[in-house]
Protein backbone atom coordinates (compact mmCIF):
# COMPACT_ATOMS: atom_id res chain seq x y z
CA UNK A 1 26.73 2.69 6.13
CA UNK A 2 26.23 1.23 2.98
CA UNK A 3 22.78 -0.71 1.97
CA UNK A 4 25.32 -3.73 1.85
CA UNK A 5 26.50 -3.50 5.45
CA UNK A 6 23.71 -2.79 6.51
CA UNK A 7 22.42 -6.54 5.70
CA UNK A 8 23.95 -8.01 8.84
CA UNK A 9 22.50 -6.01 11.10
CA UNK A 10 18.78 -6.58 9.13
CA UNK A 11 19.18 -10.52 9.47
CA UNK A 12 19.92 -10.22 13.19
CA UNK A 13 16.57 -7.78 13.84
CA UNK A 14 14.55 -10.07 12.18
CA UNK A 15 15.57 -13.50 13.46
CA UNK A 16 16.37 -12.17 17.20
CA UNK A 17 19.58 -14.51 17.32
CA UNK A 18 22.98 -12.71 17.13
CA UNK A 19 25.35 -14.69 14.86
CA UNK A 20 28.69 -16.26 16.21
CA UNK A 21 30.51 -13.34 15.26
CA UNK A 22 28.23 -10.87 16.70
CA UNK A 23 30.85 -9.58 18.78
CA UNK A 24 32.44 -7.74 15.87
CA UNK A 25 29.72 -5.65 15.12
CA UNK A 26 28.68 -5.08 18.53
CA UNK A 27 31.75 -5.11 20.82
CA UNK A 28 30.94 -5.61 24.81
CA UNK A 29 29.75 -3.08 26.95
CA UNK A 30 32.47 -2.02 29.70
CA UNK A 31 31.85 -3.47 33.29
CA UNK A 32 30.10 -1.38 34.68
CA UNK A 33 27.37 -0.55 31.99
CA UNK A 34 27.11 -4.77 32.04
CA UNK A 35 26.03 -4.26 35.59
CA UNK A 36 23.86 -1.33 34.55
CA UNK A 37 21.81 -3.26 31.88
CA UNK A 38 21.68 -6.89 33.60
CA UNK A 39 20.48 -5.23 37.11
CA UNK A 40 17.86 -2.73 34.92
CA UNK A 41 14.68 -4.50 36.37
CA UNK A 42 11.95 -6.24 33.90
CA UNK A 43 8.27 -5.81 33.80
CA UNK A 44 6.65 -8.73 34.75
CA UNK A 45 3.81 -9.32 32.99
CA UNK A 46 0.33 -10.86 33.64
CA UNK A 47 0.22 -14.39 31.97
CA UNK A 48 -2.03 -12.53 28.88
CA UNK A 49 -0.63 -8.91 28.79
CA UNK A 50 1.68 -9.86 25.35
CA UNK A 51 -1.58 -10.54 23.62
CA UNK A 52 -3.76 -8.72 21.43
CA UNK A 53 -4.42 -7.30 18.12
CA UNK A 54 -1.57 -6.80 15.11
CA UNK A 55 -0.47 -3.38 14.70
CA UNK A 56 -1.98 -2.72 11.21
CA UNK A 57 -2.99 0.39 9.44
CA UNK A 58 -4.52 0.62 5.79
CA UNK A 59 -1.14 1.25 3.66
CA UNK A 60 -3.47 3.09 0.85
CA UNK A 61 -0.83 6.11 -0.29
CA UNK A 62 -3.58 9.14 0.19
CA UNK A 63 -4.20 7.59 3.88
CA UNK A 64 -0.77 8.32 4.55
CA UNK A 65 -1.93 12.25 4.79
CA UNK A 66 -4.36 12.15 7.66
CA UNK A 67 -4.10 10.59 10.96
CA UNK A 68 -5.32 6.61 11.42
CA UNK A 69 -5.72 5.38 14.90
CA UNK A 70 -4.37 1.68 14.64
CA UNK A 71 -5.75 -1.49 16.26
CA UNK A 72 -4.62 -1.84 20.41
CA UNK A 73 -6.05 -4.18 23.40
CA UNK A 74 -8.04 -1.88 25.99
CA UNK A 75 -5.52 -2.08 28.17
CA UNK A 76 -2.50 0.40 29.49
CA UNK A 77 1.15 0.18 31.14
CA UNK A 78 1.47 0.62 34.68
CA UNK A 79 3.26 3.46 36.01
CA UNK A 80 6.90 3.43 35.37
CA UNK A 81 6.59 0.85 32.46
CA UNK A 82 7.64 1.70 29.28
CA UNK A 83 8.01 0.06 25.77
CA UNK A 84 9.62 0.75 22.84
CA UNK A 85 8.37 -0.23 18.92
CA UNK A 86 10.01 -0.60 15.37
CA UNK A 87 7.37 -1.32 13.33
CA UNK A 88 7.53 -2.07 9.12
CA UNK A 89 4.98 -2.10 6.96
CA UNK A 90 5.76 -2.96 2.78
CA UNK A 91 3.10 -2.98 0.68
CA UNK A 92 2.41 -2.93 -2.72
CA UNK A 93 -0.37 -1.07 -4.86
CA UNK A 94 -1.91 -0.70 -8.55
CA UNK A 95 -4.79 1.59 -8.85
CA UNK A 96 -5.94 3.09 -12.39
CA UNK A 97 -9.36 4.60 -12.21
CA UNK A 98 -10.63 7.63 -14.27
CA UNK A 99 -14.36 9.12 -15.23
CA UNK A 100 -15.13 12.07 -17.50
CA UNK A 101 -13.31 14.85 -14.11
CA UNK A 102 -11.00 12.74 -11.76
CA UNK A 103 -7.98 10.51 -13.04
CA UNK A 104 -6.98 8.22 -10.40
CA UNK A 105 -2.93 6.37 -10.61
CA UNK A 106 -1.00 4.76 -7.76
CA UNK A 107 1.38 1.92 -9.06
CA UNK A 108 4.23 1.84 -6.38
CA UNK A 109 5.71 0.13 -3.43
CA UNK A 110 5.68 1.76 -0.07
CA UNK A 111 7.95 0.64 2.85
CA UNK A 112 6.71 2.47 6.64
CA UNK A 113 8.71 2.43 9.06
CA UNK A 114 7.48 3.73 12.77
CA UNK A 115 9.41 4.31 15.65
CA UNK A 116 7.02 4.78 18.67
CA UNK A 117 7.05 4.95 22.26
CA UNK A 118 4.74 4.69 25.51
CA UNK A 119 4.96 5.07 28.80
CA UNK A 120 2.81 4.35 31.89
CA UNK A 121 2.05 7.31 33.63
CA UNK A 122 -0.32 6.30 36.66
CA UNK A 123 -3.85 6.49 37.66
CA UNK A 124 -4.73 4.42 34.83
CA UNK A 125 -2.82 6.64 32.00
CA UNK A 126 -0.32 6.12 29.08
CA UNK A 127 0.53 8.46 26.45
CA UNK A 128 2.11 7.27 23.58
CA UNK A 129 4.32 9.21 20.44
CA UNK A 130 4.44 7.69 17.33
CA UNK A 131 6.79 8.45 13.94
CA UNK A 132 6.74 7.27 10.50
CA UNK A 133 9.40 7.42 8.04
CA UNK A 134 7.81 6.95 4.05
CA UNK A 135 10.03 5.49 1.31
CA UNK A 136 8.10 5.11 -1.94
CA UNK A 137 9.54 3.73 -5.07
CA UNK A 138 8.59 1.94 -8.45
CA UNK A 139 9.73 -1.78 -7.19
CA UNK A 140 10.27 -4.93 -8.15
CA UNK A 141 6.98 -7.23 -7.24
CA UNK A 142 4.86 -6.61 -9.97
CA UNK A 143 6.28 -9.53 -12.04
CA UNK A 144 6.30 -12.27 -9.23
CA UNK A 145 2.34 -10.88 -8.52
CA UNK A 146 1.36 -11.17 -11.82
CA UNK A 147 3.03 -14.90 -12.10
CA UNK A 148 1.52 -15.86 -8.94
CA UNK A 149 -2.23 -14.62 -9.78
CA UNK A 150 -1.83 -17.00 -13.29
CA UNK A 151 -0.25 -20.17 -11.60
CA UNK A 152 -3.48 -20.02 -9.20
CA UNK A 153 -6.08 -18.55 -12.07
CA UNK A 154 -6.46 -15.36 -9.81
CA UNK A 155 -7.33 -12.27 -11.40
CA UNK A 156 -4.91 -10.35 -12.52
CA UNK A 157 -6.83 -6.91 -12.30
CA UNK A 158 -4.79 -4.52 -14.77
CA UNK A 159 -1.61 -6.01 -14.21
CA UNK A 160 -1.14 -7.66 -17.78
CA UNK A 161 -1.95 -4.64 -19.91
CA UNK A 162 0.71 -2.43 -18.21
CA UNK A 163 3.83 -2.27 -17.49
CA UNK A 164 6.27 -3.49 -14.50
CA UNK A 165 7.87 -1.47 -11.88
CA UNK A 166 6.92 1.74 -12.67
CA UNK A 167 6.38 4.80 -11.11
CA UNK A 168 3.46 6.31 -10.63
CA UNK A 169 1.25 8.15 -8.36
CA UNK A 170 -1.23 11.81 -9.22
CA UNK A 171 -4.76 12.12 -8.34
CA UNK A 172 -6.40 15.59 -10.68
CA UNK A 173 -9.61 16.83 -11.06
CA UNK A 174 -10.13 18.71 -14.14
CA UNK A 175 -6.50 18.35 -15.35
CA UNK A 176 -5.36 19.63 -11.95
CA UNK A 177 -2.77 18.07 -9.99
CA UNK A 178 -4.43 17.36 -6.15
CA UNK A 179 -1.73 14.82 -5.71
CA UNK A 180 1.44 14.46 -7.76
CA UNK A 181 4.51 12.87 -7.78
CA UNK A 182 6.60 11.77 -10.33
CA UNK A 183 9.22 9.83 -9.37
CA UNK A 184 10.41 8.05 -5.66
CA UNK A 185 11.12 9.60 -2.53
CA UNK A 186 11.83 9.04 1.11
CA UNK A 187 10.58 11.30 3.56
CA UNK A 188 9.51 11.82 7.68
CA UNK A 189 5.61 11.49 8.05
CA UNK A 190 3.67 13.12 10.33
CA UNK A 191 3.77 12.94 14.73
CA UNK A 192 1.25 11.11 16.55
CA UNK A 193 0.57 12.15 20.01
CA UNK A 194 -1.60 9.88 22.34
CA UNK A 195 -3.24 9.53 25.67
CA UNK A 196 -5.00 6.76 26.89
CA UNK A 197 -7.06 5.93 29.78
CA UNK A 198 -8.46 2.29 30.79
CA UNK A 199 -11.64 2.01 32.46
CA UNK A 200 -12.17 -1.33 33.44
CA UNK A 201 -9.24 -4.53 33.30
CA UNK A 202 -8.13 -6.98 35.06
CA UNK A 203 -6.43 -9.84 34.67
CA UNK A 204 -6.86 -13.14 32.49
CA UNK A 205 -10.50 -13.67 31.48
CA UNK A 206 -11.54 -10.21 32.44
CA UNK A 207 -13.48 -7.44 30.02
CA UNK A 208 -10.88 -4.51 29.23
CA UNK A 209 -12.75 -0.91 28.43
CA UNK A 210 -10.43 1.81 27.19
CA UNK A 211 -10.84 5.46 25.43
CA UNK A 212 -7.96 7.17 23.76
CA UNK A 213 -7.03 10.56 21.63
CA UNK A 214 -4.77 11.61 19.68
CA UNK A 215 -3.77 14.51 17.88
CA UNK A 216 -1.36 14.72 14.60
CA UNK A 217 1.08 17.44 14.04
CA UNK A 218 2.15 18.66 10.66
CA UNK A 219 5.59 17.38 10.86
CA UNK A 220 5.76 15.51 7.62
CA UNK A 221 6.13 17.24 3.90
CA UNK A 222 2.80 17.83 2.04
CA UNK A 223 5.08 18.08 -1.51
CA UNK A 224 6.21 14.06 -0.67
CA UNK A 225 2.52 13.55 0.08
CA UNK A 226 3.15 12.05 3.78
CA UNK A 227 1.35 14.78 5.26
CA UNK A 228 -2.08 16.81 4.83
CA UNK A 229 0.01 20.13 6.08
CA UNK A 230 -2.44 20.75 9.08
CA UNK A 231 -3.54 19.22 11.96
CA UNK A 232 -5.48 16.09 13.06
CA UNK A 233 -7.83 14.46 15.92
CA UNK A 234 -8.67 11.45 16.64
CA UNK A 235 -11.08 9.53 19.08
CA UNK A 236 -11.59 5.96 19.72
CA UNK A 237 -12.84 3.52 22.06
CA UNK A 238 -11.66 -0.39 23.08
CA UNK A 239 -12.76 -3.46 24.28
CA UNK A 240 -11.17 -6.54 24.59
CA UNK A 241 -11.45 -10.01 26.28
CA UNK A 242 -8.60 -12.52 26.57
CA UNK A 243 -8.92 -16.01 28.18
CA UNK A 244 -6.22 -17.91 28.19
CA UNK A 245 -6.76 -19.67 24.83
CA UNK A 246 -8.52 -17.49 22.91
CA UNK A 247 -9.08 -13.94 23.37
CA UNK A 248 -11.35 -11.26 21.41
CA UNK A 249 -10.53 -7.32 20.27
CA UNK A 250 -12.97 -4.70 19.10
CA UNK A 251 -12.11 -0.76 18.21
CA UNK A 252 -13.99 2.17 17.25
CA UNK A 253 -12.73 5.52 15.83
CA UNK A 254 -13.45 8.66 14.94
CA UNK A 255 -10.88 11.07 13.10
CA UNK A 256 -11.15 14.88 12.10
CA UNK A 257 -9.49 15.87 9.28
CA UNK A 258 -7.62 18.79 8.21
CA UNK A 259 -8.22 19.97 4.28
CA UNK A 260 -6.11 19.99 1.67
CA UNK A 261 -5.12 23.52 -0.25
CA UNK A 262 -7.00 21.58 -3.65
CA UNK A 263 -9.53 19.15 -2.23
CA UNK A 264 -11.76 19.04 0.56
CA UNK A 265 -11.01 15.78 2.91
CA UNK A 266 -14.11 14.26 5.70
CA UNK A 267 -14.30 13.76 8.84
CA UNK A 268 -14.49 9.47 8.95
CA UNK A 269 -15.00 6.27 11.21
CA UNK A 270 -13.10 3.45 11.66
CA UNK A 271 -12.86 0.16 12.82
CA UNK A 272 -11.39 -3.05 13.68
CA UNK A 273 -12.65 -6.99 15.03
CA UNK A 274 -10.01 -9.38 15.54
CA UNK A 275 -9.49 -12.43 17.27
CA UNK A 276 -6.36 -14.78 18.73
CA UNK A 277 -5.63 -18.21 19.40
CA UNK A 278 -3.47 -18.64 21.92
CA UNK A 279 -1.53 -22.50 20.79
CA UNK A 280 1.74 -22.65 22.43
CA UNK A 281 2.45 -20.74 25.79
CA UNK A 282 4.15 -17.83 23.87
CA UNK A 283 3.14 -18.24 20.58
CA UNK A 284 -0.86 -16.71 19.45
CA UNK A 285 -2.04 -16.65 15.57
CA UNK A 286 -4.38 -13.73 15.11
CA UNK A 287 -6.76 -12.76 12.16
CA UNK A 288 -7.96 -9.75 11.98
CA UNK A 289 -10.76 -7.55 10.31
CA UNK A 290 -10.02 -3.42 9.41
CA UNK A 291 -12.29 -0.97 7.40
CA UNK A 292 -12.43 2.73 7.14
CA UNK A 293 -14.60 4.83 5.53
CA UNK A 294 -13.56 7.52 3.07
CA UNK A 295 -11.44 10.55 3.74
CA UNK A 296 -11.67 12.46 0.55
CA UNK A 297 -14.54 14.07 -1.27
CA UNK A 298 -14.45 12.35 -4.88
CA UNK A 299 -16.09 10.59 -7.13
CA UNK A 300 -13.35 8.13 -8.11
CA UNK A 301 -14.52 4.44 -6.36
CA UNK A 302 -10.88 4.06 -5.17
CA UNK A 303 -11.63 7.46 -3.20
CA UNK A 304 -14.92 7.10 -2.27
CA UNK A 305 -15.63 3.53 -0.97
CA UNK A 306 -14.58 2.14 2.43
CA UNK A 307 -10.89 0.10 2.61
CA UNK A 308 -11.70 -3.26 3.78
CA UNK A 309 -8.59 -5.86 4.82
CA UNK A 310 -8.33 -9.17 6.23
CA UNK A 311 -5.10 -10.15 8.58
CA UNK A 312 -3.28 -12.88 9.44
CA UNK A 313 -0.96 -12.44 12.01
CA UNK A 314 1.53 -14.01 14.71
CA UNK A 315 2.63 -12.86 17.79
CA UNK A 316 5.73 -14.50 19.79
CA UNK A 317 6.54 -13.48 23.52
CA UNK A 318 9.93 -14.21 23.40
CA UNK A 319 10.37 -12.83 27.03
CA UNK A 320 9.09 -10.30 29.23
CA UNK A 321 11.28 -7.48 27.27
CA UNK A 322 10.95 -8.80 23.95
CA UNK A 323 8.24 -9.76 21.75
CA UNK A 324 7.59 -10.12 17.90
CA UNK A 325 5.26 -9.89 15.36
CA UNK A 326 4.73 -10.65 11.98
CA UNK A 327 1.66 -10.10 9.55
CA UNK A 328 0.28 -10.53 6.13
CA UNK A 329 -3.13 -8.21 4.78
CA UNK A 330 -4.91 -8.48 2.48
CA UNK A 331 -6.85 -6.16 0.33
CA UNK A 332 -10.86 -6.42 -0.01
CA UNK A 333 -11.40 -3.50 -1.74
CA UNK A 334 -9.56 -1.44 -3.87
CA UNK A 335 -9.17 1.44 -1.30
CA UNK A 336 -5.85 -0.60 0.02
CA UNK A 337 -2.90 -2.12 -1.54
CA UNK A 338 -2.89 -5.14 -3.06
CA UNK A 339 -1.02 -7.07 -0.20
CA UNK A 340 1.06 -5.74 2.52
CA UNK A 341 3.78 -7.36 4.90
CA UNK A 342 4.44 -5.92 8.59
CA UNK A 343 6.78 -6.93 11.45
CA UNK A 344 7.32 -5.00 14.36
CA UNK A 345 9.65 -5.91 17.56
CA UNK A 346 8.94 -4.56 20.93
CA UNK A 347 11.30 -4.26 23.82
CA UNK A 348 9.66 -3.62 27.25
CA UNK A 349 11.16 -2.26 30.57
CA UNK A 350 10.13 -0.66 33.72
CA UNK A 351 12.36 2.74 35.42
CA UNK A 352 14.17 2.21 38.40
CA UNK A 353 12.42 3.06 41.61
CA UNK A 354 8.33 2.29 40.66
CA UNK A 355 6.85 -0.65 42.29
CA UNK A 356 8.48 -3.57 42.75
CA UNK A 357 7.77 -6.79 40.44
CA UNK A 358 4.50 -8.62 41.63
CA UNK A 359 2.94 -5.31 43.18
CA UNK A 360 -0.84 -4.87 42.88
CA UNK A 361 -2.54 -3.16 40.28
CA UNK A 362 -4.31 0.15 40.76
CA UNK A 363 -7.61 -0.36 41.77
CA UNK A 364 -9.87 0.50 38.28
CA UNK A 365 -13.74 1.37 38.55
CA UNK A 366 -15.80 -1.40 36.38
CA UNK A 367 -18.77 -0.07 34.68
């Protein structure tokens, strides 16, 4: 497939409505796999379960190597539920920072894509596999940012002493390379494996309590710097608390770190505060606060402050199977990219043969 056919199929993902000639590119199913899919049953969600926080991650470049547990609701899937996620992250960055050892250059765009699943296994458990493909290239934003900043007297940072659409992307110490690359690139990132457990939820208006790990494998390439080459941990806690207005979201998390062959990364903690608004019966706006502290040992301030972002985001429950979600993020430090744009779709369904629609919950202690 071309980038050019490909189009179509983009404007039907993100507006959810199939044109009128949709049945070209997606001829229908024979009878009996029509039958199959209508009579697949639905999970049938709590009047609040489609809420919570957006599914951002800092999109700095050198965060890409370690493992990031990103923002959830302290809550998990029932047994036999499953969902599946596309999620798409673009973002764009300009960093140039240098004292008399480290040189510090990241001017590039970055579009993540992450494919993940989870699935409800019981007894108040869900594990959960996520995937991220990395394509980094030189662009084509800087121009509009730059024209944007002066129409609103923003600052323009660097942006009018250097060139547009470039390239660029090496962190060295001492005239070594630590991380190099000189031109674009598309490559697999690392796997995310996660288990969950919630402690206390209910339904609407209740206080969730969840605690989660995770552990990243060394699946991506450490030459395309979308991997660290070893393996990661991570450790986190939830709490949320969703009435059926507005609801509240808090996370902490701790990740360990595997070193790199020419720097030494750190152990660091995360975490996240958001809130929603609930205004139409499927519709929620949600702002959102991240920050993580730093993950490499250097003296560079890019490297060695905490990322800060603020989110906007909106969530649509467009049924029980599907929902949507877009998001905008902005940086408040320069240990993230200067904006970033994220959508992810979710489709939900529930295996043949669990409980039946409207069944009790399992019973979960309350602290």
């Amino acid at each position: 497939m071309t980038r050019l056919d490909a189009l179509p199929l983009l404007a039907i993902l993100l507006s959810g409505t199939p044109p009128a000639d949709a049945a070209v590119l997606f001829p229908p199913l024979p009878q009996d796999e029509m039958e199959e899919e209508v009579s697949a049953p639905e999970i049938e969600e709590s009047d609040d379960a489609w809420r919570g926080p957006v599914a951002n991650r800092n999109q700095f470049p050198p965060a890409f190597l370690f493992i990031s547990l990103e923002p959830e609701r302290a809550r998990v899937l029932k047994k036999g539920e499953r969902t599946l996620s596309a999620n798409f992250d673009y973002s764009n960055t300009l960093i140039l920072q240098k004292n008399d050892l480290e040189s510090l250059e990241i001017d590039l765009e970055s579009l993540r894509a992450v494919l993940q699943a989870n699935f409800g296994l019981g007894s108040n458990l869900e594990i959960a596999g996520r995937l991220p493909l990395y394509w980094m290239y030189a662009g084509f934003l800087d121009p509009f940012i730059s024209s944007f900043h002066h129409a609103f007297g923003l600052p323009n940072y660097i942006r009018d002493g250097e060139p547009d659409n470039v390239f660029r992307y090496h962190w060295r110490v001492e005239d070594v390379p630590i991380l190099e690359r000189e031109e674009g690139f598309v490559a697999l990132g690392d796997l995310t494996v996660q288990v969950k457990r919630a402690i206390s939820w209910k339904e609407l208006g209740a206080t969730e309590l969840a605690a989660r790990a995770a552990i990243k494998l060394p699946t991506g390439s450490r030459d395309k710097l979308v991997g660290s080459g070893g393996t990661d941990l991570g450790f986190g806690v939830e709490l949320s608390r969703v009435g059926r207005k507005v609801g509240g979201f808090f996370n902490l998390s701790y990740h360990v770190t595997s070193d790199l062959d020419e720097a030494q990364s750190k152990n660091f903690f995360s975490w996240m505060g958001a809130v929603d608004w609930r205004f139409k019966p499927s519709l929620s706006a949600i702002l959102e606060y991240d920050e993580f502290r730093p993950m490499l040992e250097s003296d560079i301030s890019a490297l060695s402050k905490d990322g800060r972002q603020v989110i906007l985001g909106l969530r649509w429950r467009r049924s029980d199977r599907f929902h949507y979600e877009w998001r905008l993020a902005e940086d408040l430090s320069s240990t993230s990219p200067d904006f970033t744009l994220g959508f992810q779709i979710t489709y939900n369904w529930k295996r043949a043969g669990t409980e039946t629609p409207g069944s009790p919950e399992p019973a979960v202690p309350e602290n």
